[in-house]
C-alpha atoms as a PDB file:
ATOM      1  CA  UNK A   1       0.000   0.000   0.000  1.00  0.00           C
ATOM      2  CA  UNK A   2       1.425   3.231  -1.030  1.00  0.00           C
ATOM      3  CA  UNK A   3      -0.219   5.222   1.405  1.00  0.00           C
ATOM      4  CA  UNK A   4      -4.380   5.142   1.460  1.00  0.00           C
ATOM      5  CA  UNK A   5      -4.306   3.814  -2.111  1.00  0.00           C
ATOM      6  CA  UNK A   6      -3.270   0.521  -3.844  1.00  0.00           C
ATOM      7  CA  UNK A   7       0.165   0.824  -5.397  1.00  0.00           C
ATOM      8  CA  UNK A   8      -0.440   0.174  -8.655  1.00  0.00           C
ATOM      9  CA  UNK A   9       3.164  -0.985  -9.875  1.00  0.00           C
ATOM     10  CA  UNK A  10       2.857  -3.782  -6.752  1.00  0.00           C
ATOM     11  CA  UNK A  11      -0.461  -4.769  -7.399  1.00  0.00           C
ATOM     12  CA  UNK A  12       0.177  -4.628 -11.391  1.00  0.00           C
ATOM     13  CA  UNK A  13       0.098  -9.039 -11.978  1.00  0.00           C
ATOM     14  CA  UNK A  14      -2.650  -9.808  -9.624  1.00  0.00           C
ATOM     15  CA  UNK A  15      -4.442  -7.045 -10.998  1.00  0.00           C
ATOM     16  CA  UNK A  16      -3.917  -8.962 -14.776  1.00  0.00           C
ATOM     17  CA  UNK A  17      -4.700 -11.708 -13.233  1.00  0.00           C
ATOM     18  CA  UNK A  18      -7.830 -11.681 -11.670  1.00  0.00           C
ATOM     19  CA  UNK A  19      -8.772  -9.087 -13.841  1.00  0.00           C
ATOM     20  CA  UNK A  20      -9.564  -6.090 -11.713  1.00  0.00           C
ATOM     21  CA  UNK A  21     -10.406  -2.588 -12.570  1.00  0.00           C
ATOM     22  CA  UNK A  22     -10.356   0.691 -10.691  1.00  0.00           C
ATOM     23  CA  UNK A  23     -14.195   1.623 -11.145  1.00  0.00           C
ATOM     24  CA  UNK A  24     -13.741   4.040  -7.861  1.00  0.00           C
ATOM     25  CA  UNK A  25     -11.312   4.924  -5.437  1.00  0.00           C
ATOM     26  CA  UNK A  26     -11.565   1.440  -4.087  1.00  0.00           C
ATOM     27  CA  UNK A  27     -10.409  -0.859  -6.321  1.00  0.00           C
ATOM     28  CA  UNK A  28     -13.237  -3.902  -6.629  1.00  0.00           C
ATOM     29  CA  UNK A  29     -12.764  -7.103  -8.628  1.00  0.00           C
ATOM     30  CA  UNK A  30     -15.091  -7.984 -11.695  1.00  0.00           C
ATOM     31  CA  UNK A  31     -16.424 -10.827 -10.967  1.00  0.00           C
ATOM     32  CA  UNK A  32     -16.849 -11.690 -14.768  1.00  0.00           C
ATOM     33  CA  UNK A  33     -13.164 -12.655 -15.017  1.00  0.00           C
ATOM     34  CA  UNK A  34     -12.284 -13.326 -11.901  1.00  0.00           C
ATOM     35  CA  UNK A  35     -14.575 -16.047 -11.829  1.00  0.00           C
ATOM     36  CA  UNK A  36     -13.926 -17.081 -15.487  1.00  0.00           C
ATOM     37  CA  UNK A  37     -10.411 -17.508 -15.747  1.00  0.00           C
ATOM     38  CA  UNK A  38      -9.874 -18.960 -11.455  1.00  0.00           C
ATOM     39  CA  UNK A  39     -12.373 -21.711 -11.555  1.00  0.00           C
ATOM     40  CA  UNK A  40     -11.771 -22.296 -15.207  1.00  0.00           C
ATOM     41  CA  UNK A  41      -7.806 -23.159 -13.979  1.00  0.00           C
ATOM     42  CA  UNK A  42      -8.181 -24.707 -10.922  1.00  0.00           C
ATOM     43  CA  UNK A  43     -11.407 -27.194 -11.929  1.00  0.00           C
ATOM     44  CA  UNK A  44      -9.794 -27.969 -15.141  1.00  0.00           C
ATOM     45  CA  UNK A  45      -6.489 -29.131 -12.981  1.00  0.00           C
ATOM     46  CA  UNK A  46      -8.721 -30.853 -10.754  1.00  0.00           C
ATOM     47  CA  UNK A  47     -10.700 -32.714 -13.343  1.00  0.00           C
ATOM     48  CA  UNK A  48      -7.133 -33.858 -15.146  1.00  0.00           C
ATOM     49  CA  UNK A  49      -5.782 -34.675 -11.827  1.00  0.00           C
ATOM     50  CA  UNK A  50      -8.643 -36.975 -10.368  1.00  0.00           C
ATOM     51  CA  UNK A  51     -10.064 -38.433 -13.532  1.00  0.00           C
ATOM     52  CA  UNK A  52      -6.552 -39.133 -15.545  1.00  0.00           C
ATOM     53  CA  UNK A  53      -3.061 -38.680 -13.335  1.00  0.00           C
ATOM     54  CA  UNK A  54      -4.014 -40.139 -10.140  1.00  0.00           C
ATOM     55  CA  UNK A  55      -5.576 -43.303 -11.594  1.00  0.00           C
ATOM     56  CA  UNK A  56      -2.833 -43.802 -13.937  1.00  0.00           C
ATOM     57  CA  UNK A  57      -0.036 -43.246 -11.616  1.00  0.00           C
ATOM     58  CA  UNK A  58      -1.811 -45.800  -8.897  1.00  0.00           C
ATOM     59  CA  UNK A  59      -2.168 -48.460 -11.896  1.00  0.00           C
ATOM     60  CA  UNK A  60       1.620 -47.537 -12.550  1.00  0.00           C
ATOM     61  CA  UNK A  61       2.112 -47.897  -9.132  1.00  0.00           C
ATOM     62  CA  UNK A  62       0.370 -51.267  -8.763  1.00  0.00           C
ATOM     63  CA  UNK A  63       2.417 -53.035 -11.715  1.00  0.00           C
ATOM     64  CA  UNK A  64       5.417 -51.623 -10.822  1.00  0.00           C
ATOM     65  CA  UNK A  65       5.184 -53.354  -7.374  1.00  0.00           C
ATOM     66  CA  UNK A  66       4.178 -56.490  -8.728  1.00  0.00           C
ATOM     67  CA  UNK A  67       6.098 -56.956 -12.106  1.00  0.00           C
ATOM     68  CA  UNK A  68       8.840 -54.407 -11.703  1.00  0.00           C
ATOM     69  CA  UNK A  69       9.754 -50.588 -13.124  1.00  0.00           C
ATOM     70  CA  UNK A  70      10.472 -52.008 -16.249  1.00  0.00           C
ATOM     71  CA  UNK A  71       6.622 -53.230 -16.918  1.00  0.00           C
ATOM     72  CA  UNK A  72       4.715 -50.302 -15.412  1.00  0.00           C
ATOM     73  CA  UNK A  73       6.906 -47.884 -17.983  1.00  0.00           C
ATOM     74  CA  UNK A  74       6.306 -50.154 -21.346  1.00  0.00           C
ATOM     75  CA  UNK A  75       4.316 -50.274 -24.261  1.00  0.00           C
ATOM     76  CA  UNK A  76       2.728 -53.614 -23.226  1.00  0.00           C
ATOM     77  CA  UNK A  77       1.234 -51.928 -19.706  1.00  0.00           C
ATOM     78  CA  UNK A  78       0.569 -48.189 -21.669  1.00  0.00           C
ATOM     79  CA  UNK A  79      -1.957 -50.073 -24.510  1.00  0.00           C
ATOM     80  CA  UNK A  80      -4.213 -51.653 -22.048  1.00  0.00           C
ATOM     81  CA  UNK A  81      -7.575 -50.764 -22.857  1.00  0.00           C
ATOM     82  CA  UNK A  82      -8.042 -49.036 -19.187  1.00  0.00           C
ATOM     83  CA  UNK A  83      -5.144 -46.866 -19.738  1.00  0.00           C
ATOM     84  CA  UNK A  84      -6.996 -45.355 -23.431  1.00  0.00           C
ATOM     85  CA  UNK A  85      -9.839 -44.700 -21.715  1.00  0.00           C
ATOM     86  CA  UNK A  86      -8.119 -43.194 -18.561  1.00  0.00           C
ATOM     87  CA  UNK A  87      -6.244 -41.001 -21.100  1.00  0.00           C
ATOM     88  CA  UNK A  88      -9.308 -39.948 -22.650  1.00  0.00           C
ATOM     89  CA  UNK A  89     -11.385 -38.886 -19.517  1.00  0.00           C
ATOM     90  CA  UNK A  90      -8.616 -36.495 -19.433  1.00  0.00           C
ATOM     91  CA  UNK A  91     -10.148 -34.245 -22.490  1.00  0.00           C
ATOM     92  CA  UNK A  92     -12.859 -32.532 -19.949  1.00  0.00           C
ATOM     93  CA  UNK A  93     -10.648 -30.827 -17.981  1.00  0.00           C
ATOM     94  CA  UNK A  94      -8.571 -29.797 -20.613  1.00  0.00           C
ATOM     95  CA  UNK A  95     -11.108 -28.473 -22.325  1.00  0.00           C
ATOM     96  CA  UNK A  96     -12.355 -26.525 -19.285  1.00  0.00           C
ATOM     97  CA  UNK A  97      -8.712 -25.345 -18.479  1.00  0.00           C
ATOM     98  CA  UNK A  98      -8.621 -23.924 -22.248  1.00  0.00           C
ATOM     99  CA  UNK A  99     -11.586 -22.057 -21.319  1.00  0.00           C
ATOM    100  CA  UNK A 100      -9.848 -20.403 -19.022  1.00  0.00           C
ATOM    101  CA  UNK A 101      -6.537 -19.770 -20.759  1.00  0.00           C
ATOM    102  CA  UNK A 102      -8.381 -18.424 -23.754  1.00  0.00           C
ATOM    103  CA  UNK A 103     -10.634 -16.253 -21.323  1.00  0.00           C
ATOM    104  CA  UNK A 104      -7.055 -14.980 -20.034  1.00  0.00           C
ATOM    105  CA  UNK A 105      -5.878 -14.528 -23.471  1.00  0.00           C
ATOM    106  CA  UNK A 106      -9.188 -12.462 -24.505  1.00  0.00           C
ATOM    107  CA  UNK A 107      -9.059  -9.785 -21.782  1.00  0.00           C
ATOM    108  CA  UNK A 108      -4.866  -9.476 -21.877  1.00  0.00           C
ATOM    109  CA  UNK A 109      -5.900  -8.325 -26.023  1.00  0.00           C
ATOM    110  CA  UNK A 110      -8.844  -6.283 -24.586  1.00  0.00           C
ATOM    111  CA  UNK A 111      -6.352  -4.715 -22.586  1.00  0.00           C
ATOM    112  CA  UNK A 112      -3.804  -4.163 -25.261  1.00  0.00           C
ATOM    113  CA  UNK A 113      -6.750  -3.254 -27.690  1.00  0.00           C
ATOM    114  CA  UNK A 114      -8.813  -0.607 -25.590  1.00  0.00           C
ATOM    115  CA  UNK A 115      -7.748   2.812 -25.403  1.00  0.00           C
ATOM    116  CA  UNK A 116      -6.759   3.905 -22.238  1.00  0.00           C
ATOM    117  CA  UNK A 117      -8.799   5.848 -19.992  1.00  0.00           C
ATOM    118  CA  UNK A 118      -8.012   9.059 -17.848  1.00  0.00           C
ATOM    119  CA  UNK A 119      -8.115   7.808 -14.414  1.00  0.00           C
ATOM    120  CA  UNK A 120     -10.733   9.987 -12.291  1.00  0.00           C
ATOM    121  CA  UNK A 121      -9.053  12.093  -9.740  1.00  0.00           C
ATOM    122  CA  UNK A 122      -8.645  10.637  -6.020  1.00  0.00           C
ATOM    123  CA  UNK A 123     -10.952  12.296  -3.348  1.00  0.00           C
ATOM    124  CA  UNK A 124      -8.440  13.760  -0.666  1.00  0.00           C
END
């Protein structure tokens, strides 16, 4: 805090993003993005981490306990049927994740794009 306001060199990558603009002299977060682009992230790493990488690395796990390293990392244990379709229940989080990287993407260019505003002047 640079005194009673936000410093705005500080605050400058949260501010990108989370996607906040000064509407006032308090600055207050638009929801639109905010929302967007965090739940877009984190669900889409949640959905690729429950439905694809923690499955696959406990069958990994599994055969490399009973058959040895050498088993869990070939071709043999990687073309099982479960593994394809453990690889493809990973497309719904991506998908959701890309959501939010291309929500990122959009309002970075709408920043770039728009032309910039006088800022109104702070109430002493």
């Amino acid at each position: 805090m640079c005194g009673r306001r936000p410093c705005c060199k500080r605050n400058l990558g949260l501010r990108l993003a989370v996607g906040w603009k000064s509407t006032s002299a308090i600055n207050k977060p638009d929801l639109v993005w905010s929302d967007l682009l965090l739940k877009s992230f984190n669900i889409g790493l949640a959905l690729m981490g429950v439905m694809t990488l923690l499955p696959i690395g406990t069958l990994k796990l599994l055969a490399a306990s009973d058959h040895g390293y050498w088993y869990a990392r070939s071709a043999e244990f990687m073309q099982q049927p479960v593994i394809d379709f453990l690889v493809w229940m990973r497309v719904p989080g991506d998908i959701i994740f890309s959501v939010g990287a291309l929500a990122l993407a959009w309002f970075v260019l709408g920043l770039w794009i728009t032309p910039r505003r006088e800022a109104a002047p702070f109430p002493q």
